[in-house]
C-alpha atoms as a PDB file:
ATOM      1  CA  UNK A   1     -44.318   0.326 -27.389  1.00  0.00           C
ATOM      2  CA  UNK A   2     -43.086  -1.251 -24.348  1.00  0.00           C
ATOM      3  CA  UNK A   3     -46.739  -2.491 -23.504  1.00  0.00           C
ATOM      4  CA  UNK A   4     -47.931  -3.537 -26.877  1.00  0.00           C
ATOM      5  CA  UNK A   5     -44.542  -6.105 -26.727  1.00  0.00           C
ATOM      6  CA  UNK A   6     -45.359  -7.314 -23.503  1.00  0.00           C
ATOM      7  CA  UNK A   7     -48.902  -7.905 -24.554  1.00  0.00           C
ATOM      8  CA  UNK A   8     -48.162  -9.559 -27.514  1.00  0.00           C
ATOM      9  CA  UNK A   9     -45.726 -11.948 -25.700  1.00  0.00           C
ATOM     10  CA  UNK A  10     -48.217 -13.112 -23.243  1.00  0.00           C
ATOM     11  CA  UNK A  11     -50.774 -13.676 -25.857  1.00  0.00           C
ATOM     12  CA  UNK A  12     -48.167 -15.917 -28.031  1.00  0.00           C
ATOM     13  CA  UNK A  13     -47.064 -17.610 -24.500  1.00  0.00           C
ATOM     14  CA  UNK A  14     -51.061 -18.122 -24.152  1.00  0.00           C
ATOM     15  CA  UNK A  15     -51.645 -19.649 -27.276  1.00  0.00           C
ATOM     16  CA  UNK A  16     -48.532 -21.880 -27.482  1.00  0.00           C
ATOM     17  CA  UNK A  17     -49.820 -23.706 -24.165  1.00  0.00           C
ATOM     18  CA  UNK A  18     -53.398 -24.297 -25.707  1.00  0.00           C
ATOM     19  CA  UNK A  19     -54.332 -27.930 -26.042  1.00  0.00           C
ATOM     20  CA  UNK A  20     -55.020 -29.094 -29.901  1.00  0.00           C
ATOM     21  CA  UNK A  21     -58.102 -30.309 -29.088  1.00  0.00           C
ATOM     22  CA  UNK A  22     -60.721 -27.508 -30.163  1.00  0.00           C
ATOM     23  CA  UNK A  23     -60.129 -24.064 -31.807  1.00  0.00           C
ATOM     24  CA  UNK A  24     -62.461 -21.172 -31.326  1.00  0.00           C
ATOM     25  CA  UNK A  25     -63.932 -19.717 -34.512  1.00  0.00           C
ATOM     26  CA  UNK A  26     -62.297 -16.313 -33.499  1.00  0.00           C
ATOM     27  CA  UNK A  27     -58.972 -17.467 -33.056  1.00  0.00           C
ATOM     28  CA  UNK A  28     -56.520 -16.237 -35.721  1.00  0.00           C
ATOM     29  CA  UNK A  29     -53.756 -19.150 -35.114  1.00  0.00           C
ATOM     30  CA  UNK A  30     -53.194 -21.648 -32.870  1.00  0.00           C
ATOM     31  CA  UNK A  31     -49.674 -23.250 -31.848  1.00  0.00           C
ATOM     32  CA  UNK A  32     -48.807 -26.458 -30.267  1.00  0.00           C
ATOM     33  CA  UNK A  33     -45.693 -27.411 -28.255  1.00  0.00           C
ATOM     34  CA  UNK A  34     -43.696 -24.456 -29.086  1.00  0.00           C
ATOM     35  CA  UNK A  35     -40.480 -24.486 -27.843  1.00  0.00           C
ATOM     36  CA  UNK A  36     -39.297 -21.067 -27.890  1.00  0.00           C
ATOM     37  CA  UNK A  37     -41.134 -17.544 -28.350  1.00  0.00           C
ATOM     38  CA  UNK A  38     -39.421 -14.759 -29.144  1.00  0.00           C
ATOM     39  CA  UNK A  39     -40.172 -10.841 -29.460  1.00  0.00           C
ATOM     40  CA  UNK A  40     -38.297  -7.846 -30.875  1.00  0.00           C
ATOM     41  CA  UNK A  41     -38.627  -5.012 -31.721  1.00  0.00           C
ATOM     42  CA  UNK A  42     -36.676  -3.384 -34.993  1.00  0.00           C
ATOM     43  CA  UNK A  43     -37.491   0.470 -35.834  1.00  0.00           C
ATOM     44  CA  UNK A  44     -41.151   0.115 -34.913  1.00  0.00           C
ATOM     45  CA  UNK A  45     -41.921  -3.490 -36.063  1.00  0.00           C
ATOM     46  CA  UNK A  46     -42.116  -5.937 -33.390  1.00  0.00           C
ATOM     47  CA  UNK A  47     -41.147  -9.592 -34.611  1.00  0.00           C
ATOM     48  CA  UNK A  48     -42.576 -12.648 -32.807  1.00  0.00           C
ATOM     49  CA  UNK A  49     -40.763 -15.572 -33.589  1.00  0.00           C
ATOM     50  CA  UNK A  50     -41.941 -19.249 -32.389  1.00  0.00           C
ATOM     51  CA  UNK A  51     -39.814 -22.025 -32.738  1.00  0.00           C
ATOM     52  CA  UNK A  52     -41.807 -25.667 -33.133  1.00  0.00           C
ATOM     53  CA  UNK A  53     -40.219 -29.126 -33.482  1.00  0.00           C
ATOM     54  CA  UNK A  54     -40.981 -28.833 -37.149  1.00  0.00           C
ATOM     55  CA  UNK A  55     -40.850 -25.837 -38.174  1.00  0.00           C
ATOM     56  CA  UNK A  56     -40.276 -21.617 -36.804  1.00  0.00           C
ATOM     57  CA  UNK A  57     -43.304 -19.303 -37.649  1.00  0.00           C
ATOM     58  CA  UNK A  58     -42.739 -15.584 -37.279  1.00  0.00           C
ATOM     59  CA  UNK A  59     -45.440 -12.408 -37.463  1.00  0.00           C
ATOM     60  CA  UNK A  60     -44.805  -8.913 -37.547  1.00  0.00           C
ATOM     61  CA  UNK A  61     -46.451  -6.297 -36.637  1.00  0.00           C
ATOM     62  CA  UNK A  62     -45.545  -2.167 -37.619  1.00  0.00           C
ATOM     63  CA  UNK A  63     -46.330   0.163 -35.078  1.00  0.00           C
ATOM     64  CA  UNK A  64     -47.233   3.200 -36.030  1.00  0.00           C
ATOM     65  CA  UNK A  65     -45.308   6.249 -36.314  1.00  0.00           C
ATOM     66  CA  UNK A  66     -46.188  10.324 -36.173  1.00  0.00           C
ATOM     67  CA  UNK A  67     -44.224  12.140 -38.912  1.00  0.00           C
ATOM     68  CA  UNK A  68     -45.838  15.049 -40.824  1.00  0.00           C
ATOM     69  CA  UNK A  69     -45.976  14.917 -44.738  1.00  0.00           C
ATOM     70  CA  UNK A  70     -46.237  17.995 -47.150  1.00  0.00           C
ATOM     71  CA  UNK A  71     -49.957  17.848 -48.545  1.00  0.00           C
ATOM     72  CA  UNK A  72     -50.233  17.129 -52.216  1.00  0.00           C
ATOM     73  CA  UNK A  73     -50.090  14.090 -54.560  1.00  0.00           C
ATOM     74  CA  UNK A  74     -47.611  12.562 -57.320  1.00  0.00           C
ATOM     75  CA  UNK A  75     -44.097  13.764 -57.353  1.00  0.00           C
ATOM     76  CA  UNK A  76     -44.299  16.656 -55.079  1.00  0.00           C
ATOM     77  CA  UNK A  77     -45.957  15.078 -52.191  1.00  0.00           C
ATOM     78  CA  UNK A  78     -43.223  12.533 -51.352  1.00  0.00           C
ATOM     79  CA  UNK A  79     -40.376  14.490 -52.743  1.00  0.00           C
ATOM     80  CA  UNK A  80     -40.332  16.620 -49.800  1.00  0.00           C
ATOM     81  CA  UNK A  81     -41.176  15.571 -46.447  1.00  0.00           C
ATOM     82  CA  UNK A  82     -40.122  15.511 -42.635  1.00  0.00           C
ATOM     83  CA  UNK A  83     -38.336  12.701 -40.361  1.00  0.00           C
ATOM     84  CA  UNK A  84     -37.614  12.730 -36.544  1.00  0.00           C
ATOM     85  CA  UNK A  85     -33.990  14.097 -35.647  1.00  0.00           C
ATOM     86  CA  UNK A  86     -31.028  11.622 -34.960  1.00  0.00           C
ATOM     87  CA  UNK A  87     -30.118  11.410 -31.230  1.00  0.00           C
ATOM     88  CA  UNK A  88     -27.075  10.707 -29.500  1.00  0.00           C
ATOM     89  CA  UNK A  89     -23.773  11.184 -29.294  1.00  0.00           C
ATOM     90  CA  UNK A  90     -20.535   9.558 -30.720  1.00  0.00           C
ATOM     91  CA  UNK A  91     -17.908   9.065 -33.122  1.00  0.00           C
ATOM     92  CA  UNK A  92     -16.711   6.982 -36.294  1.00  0.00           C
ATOM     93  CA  UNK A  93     -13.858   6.528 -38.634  1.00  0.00           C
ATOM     94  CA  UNK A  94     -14.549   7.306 -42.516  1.00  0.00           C
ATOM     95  CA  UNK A  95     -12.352   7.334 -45.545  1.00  0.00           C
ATOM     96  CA  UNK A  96     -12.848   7.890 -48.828  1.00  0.00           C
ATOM     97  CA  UNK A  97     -14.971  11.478 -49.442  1.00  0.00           C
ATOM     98  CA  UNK A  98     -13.566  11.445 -52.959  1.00  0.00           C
ATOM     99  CA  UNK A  99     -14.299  15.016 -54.757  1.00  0.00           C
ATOM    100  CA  UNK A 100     -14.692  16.082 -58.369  1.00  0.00           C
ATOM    101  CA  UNK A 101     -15.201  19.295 -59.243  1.00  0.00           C
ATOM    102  CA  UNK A 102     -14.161  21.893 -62.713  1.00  0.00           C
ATOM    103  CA  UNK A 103     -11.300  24.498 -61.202  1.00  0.00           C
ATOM    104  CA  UNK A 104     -10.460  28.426 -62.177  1.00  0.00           C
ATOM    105  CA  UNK A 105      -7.990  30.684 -61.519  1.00  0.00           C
ATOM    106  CA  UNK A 106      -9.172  34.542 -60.801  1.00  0.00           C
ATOM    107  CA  UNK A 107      -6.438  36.685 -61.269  1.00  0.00           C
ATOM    108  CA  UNK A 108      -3.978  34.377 -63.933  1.00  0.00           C
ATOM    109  CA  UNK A 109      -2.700  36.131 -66.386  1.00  0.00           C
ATOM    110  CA  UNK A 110      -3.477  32.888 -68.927  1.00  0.00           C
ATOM    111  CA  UNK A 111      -7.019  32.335 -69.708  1.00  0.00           C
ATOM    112  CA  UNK A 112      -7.523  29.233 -67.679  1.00  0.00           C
ATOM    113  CA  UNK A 113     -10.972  27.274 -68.664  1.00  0.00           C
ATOM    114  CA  UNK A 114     -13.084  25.969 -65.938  1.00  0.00           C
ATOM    115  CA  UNK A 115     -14.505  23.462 -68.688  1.00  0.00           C
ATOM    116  CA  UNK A 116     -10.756  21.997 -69.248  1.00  0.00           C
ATOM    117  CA  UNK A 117      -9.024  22.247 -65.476  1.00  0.00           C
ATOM    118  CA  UNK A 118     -10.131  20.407 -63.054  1.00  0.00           C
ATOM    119  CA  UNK A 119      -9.675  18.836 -59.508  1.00  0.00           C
ATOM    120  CA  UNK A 120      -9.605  15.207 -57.995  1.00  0.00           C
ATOM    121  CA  UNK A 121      -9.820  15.105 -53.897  1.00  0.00           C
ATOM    122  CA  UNK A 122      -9.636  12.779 -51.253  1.00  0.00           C
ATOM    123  CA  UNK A 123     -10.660  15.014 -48.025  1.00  0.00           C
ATOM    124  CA  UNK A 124     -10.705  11.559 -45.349  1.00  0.00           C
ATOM    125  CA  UNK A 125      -8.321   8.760 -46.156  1.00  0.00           C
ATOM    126  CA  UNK A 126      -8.354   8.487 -43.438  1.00  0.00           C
ATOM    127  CA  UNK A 127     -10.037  10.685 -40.909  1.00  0.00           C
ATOM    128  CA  UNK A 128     -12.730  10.792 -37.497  1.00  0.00           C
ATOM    129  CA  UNK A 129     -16.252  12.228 -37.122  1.00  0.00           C
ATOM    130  CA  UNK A 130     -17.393  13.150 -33.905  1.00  0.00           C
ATOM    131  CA  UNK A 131     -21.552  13.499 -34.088  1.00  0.00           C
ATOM    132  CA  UNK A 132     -23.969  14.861 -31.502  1.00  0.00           C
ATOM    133  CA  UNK A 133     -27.285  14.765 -32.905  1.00  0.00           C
ATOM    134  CA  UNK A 134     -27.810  16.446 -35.767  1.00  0.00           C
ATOM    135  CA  UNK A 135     -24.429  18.277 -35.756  1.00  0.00           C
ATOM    136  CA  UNK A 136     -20.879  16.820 -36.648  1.00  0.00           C
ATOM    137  CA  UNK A 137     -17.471  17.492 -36.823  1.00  0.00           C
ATOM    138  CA  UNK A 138     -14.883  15.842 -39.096  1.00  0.00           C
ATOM    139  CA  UNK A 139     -11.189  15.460 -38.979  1.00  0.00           C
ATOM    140  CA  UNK A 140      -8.600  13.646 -41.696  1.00  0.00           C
ATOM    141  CA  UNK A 141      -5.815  12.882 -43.582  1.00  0.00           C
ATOM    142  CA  UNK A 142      -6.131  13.622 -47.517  1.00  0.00           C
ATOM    143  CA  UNK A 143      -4.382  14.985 -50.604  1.00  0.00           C
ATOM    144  CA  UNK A 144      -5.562  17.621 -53.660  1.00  0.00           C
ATOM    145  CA  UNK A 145      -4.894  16.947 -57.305  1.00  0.00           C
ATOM    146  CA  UNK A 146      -5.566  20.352 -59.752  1.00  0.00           C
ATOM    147  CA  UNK A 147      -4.783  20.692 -63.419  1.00  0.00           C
ATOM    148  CA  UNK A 148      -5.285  24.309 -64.704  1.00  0.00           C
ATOM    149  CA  UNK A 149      -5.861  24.239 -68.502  1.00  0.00           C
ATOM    150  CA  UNK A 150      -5.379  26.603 -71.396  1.00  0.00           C
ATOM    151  CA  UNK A 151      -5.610  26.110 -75.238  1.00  0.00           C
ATOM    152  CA  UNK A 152      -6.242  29.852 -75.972  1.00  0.00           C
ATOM    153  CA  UNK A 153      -3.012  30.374 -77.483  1.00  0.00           C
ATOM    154  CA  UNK A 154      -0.981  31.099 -74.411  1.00  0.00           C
ATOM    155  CA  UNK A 155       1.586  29.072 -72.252  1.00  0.00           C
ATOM    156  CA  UNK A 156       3.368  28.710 -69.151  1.00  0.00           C
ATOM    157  CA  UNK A 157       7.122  28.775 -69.639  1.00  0.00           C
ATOM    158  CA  UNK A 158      10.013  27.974 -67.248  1.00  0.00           C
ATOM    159  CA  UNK A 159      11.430  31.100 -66.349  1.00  0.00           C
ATOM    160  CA  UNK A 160      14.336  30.055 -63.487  1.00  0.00           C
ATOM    161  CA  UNK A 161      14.995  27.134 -61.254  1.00  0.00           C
ATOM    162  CA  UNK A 162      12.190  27.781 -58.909  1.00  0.00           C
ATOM    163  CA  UNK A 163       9.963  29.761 -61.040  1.00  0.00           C
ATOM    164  CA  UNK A 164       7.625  30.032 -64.436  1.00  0.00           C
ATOM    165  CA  UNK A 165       6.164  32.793 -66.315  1.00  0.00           C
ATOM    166  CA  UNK A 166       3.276  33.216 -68.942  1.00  0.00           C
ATOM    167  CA  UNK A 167       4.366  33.919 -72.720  1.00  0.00           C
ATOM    168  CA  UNK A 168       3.280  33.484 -76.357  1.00  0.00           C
ATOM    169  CA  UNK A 169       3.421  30.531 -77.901  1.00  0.00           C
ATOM    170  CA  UNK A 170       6.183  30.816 -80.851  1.00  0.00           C
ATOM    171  CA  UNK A 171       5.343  31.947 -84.555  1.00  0.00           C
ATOM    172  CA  UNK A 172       4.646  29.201 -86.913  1.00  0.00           C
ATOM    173  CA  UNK A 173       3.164  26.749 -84.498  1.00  0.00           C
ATOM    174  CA  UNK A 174      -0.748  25.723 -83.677  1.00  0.00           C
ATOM    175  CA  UNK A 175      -1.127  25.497 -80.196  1.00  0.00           C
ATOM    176  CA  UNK A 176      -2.168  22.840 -78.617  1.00  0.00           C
ATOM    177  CA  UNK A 177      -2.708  23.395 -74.372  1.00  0.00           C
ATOM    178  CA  UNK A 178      -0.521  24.547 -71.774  1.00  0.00           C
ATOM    179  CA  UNK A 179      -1.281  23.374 -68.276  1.00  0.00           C
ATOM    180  CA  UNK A 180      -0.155  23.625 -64.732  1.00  0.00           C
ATOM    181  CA  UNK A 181      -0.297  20.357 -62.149  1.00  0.00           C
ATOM    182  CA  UNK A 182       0.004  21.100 -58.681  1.00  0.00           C
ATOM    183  CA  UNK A 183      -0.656  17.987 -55.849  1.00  0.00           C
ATOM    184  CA  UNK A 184      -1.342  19.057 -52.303  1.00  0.00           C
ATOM    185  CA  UNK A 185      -1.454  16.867 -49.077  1.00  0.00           C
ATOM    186  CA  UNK A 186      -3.933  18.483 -46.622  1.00  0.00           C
ATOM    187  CA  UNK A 187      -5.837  18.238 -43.244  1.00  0.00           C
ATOM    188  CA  UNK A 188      -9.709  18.928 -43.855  1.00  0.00           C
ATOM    189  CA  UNK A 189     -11.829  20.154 -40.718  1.00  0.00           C
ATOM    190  CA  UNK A 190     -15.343  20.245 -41.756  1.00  0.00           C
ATOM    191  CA  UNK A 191     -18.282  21.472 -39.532  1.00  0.00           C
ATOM    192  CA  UNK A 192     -21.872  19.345 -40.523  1.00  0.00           C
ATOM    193  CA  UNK A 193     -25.263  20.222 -39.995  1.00  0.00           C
ATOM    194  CA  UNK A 194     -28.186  18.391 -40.803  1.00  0.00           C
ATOM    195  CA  UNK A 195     -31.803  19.249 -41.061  1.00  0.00           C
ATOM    196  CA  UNK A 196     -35.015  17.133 -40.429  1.00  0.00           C
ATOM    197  CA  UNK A 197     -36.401  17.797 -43.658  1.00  0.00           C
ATOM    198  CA  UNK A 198     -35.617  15.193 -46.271  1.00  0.00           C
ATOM    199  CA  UNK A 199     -35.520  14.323 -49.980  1.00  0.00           C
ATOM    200  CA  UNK A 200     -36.469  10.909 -50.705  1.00  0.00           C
ATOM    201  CA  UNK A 201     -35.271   9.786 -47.632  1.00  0.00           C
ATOM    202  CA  UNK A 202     -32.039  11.308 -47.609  1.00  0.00           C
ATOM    203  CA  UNK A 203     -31.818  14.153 -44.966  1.00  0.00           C
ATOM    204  CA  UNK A 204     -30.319  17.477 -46.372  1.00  0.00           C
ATOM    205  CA  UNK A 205     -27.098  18.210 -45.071  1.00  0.00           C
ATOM    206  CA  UNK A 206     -24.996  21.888 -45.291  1.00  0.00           C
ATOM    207  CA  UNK A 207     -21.446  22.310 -44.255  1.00  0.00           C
ATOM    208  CA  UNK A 208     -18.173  24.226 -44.049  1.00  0.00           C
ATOM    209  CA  UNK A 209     -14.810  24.242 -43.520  1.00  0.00           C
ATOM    210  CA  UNK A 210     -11.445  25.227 -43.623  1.00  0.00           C
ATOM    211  CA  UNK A 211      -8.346  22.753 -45.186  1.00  0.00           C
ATOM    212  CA  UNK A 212      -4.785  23.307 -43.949  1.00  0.00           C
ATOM    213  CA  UNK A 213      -2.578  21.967 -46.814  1.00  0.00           C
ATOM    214  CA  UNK A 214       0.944  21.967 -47.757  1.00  0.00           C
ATOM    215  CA  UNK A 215       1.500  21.924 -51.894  1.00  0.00           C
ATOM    216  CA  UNK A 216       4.008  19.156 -52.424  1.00  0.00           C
ATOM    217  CA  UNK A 217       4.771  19.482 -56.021  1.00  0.00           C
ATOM    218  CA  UNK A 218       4.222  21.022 -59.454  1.00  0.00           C
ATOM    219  CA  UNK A 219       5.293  21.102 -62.912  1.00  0.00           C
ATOM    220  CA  UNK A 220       4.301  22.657 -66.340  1.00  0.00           C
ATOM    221  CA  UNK A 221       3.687  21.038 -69.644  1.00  0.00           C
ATOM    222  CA  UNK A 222       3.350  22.675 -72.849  1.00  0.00           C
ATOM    223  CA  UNK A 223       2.157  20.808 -76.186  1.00  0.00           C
ATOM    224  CA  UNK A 224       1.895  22.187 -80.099  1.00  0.00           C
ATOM    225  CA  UNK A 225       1.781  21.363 -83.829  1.00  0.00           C
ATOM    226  CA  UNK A 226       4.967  22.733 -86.037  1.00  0.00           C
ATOM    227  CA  UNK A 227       4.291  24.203 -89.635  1.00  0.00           C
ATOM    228  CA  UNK A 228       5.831  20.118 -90.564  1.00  0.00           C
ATOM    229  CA  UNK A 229       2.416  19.170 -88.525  1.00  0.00           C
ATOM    230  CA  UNK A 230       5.058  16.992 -85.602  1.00  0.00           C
ATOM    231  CA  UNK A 231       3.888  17.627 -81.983  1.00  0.00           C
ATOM    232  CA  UNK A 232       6.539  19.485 -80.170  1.00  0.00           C
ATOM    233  CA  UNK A 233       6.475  18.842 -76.060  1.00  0.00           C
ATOM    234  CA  UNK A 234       8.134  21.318 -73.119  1.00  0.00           C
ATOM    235  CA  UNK A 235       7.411  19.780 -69.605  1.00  0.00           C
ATOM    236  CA  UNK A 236       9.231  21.543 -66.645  1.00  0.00           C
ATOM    237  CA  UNK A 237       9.314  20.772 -62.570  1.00  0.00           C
ATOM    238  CA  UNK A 238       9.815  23.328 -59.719  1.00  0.00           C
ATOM    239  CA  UNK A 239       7.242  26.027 -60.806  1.00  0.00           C
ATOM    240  CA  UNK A 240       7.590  28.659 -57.136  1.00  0.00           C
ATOM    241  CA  UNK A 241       4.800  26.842 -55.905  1.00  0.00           C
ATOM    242  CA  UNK A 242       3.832  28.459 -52.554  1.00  0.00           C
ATOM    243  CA  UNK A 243       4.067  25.588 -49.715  1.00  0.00           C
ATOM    244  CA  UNK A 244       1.594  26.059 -47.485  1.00  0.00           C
ATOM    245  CA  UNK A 245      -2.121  27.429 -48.209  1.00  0.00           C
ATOM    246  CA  UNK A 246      -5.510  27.446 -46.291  1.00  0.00           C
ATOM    247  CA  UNK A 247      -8.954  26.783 -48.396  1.00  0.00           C
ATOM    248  CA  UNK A 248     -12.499  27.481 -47.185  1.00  0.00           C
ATOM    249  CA  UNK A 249     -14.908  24.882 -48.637  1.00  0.00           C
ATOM    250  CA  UNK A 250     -18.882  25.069 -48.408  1.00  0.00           C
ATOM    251  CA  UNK A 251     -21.121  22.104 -49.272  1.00  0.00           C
ATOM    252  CA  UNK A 252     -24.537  20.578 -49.073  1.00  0.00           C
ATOM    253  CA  UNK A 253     -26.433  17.383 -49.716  1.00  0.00           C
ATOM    254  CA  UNK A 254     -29.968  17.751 -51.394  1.00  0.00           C
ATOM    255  CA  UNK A 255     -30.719  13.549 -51.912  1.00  0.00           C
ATOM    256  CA  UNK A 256     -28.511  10.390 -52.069  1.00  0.00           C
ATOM    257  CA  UNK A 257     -27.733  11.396 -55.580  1.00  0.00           C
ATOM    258  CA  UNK A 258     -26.922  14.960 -55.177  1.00  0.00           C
ATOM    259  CA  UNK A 259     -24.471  16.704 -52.877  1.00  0.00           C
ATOM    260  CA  UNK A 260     -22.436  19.726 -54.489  1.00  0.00           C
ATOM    261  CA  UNK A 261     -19.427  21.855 -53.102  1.00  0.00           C
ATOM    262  CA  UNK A 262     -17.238  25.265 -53.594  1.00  0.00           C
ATOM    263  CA  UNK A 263     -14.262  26.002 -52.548  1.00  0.00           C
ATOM    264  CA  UNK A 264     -11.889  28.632 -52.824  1.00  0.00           C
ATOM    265  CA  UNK A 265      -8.511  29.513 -51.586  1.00  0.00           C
ATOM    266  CA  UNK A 266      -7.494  33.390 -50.810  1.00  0.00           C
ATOM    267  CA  UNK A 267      -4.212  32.428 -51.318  1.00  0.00           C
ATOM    268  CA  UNK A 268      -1.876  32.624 -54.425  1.00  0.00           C
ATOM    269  CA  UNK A 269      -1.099  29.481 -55.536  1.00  0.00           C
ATOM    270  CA  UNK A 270       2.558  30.433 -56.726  1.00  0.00           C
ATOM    271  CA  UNK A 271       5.192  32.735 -55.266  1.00  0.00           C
ATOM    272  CA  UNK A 272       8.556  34.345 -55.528  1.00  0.00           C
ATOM    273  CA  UNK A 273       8.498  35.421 -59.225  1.00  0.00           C
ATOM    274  CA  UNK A 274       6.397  33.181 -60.957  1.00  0.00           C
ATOM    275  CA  UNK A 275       2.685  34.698 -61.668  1.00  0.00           C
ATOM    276  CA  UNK A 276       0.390  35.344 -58.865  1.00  0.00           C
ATOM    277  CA  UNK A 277      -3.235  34.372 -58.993  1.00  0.00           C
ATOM    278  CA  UNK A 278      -6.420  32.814 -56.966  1.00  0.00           C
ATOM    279  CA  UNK A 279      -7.933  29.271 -56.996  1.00  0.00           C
ATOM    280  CA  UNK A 280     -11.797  28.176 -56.490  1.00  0.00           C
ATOM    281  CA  UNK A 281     -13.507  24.481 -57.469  1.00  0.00           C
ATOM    282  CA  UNK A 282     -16.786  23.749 -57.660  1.00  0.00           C
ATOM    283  CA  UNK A 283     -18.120  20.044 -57.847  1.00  0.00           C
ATOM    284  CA  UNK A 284     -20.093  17.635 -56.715  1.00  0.00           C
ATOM    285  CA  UNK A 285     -18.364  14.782 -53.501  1.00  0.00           C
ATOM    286  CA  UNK A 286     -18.384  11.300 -55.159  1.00  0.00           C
ATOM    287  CA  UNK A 287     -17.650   8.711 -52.390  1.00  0.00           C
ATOM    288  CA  UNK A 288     -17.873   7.808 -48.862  1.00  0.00           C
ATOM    289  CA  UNK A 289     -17.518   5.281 -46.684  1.00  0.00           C
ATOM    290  CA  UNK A 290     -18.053   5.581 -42.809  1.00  0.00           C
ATOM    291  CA  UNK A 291     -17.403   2.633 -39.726  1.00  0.00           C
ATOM    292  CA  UNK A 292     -17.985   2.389 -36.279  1.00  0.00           C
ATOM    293  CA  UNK A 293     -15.392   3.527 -33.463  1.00  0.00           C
ATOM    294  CA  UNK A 294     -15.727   0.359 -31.395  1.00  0.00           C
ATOM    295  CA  UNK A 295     -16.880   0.999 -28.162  1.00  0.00           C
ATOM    296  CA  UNK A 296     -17.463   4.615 -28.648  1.00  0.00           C
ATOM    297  CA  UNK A 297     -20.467   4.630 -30.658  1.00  0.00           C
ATOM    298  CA  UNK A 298     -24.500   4.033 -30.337  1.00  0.00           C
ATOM    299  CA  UNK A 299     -25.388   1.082 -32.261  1.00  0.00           C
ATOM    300  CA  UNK A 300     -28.227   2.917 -33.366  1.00  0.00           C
ATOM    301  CA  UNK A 301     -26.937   5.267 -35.199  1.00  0.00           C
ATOM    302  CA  UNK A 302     -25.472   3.279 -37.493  1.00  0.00           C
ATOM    303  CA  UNK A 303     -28.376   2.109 -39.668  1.00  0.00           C
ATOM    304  CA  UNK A 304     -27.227   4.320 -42.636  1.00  0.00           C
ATOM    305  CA  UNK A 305     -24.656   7.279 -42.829  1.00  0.00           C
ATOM    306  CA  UNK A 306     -24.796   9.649 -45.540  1.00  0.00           C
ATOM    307  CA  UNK A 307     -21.563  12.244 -46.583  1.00  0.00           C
ATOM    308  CA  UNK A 308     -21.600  13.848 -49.582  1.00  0.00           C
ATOM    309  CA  UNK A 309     -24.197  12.304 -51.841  1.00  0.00           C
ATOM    310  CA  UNK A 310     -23.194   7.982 -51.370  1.00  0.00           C
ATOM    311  CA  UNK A 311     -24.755   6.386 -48.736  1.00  0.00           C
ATOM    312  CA  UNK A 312     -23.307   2.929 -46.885  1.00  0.00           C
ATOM    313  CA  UNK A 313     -24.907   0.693 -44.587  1.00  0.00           C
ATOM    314  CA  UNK A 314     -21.974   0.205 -41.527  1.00  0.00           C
END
């Protein structure tokens, strides 16, 4: 690469010092009092840029590049193919990592629905990657919103100060949901890996890790029809919720417009009294954002940074 540059900056040097008196019937282009040539070279295409009086001309010219391709035609040939490994070493600030994702609870002793309960979660806001390569590992600041859900005719109830039980819902009335609401701040660690194989031209990414979080608050609401058909409301705070839990989370990233995720938590996500039971989500991430750590970071890596299934230019 180094050679074809210098070679094609001594043959624009050449031809901006030829004399506009005669031009060869080979020649390709001919310049005349150029003040300034200039050559660089961006991910394999060298730019030559020559500054006249008048006007600035500039030619490319893509150098070629080995990279293996998975034979076949239509769809299936590009969908899957292979791209040299990122190198270096360094480190960047991201926020955002924003997480949907349907939630159950193994173990309740209300039928919670997946399809109904879900989770919102912010795993960086803010946080720090450290990268080497193709491996990473990420550190932040985020928080855990979960609604369990059930319509199926049983409720949570408030049971003491600090605690909440599961019960009928009272003769004469039509159910209409019970729910619990717990919000969690938390500390995410998450190990990356990703692979030189790629899906239109998004590398695919697996990783795992374990979030630290202490569950701030929680409360209970009830809703139903009376036999009169007027919607009756019980909404209660302080619900035992245990204070401090550990999830395990396990993701990957198929293309910029797929990345899914699971995770569960071993522990029970109420104590004392109130019912025990389990937690797992599964989703897909929704939003990323990712900057550079000045002075700490290779320039080139920062063409385009992918986590979770967004991908912005920083």
């Amino acid at each position: 690469m180094k050679r074809l540059i210098i070679s094609l900056a001594a043959a624009i040097t050449a031809i901006a010092g030829m004399s506009a008196s005669t031009v060869a019937p080979d020649s390709i282009i001919q310049i005349d009092n150029a003040r300034r040539v200039t050559v660089t070279d961006i991910d394999g295409t060298v730019a030559i840029s020559v500054e006249c009086p008048d006007t600035t001309l500039t030619f490319t010219h893509a150098a070629a590049r080995s990279h293996s391709v998975r034979s076949g035609s239509g769809l299936f040939s590009n969908l899957i193919n292979r791209q040299s490994r990122h190198s270096g070493k360094g480190s960047e600030w991201i926020f955002g990592s924003v997480s949907l994702g349907i939630t159950g609870a193994p173990g309740a002793q209300i039928d919670i629905e997946p399809a109904k309960s879900f989770e919102i979660s912010m795993l960086s806001f803010p946080g720090i990657r450290y990268y080497d390569g193709d491996e990473a590992f990420s550190i932040g600041l985020g928080y855990t919103w979960r609604n369990y859900r059930s319509t199926t005719g049983r409720r949570f109830v408030k049971t003491g100060e600090n605690s909440i039980g599961i019960d009928r819902f009272p003769e004469g009335v039509r159910p209409r949901m019970s729910r619990l609401h717990t919000f969690s701040l938390q500390l995410p660690m998450i190990y990356e890996h990703t692979f030189p194989c790629h899906v239109y031209n998004t590398r695919f990414m697996i990783g795992a890790g374990i979030i630290p979080a202490y569950n701030a608050y929680g409360s209970i609401k009830t809703t139903w029809t009376d036999a009169d058909g007027h919607r009756g409301k019980d909404f209660h705070r302080g619900v035992g919720l245990r204070k401090f839990s550990v999830d395990f989370m396990a993701m990957m990233r198929v293309s910029s417009g797929l990345g899914l995720f699971f995770r569960y938590s071993p522990c029970d996500v109420l104590q004392g009294s109130s019912p025990r039971f389990k937690s797992w989500t599964a989703g897909a991430p929704a939003l990323t954002a990712a900057g550079k750590l000045p002075g700490k970071t290779s320039q080139s890596h920062y063409k385009k940074r992918y986590y979770g299934n967004v991908a912005f230019l920083s």
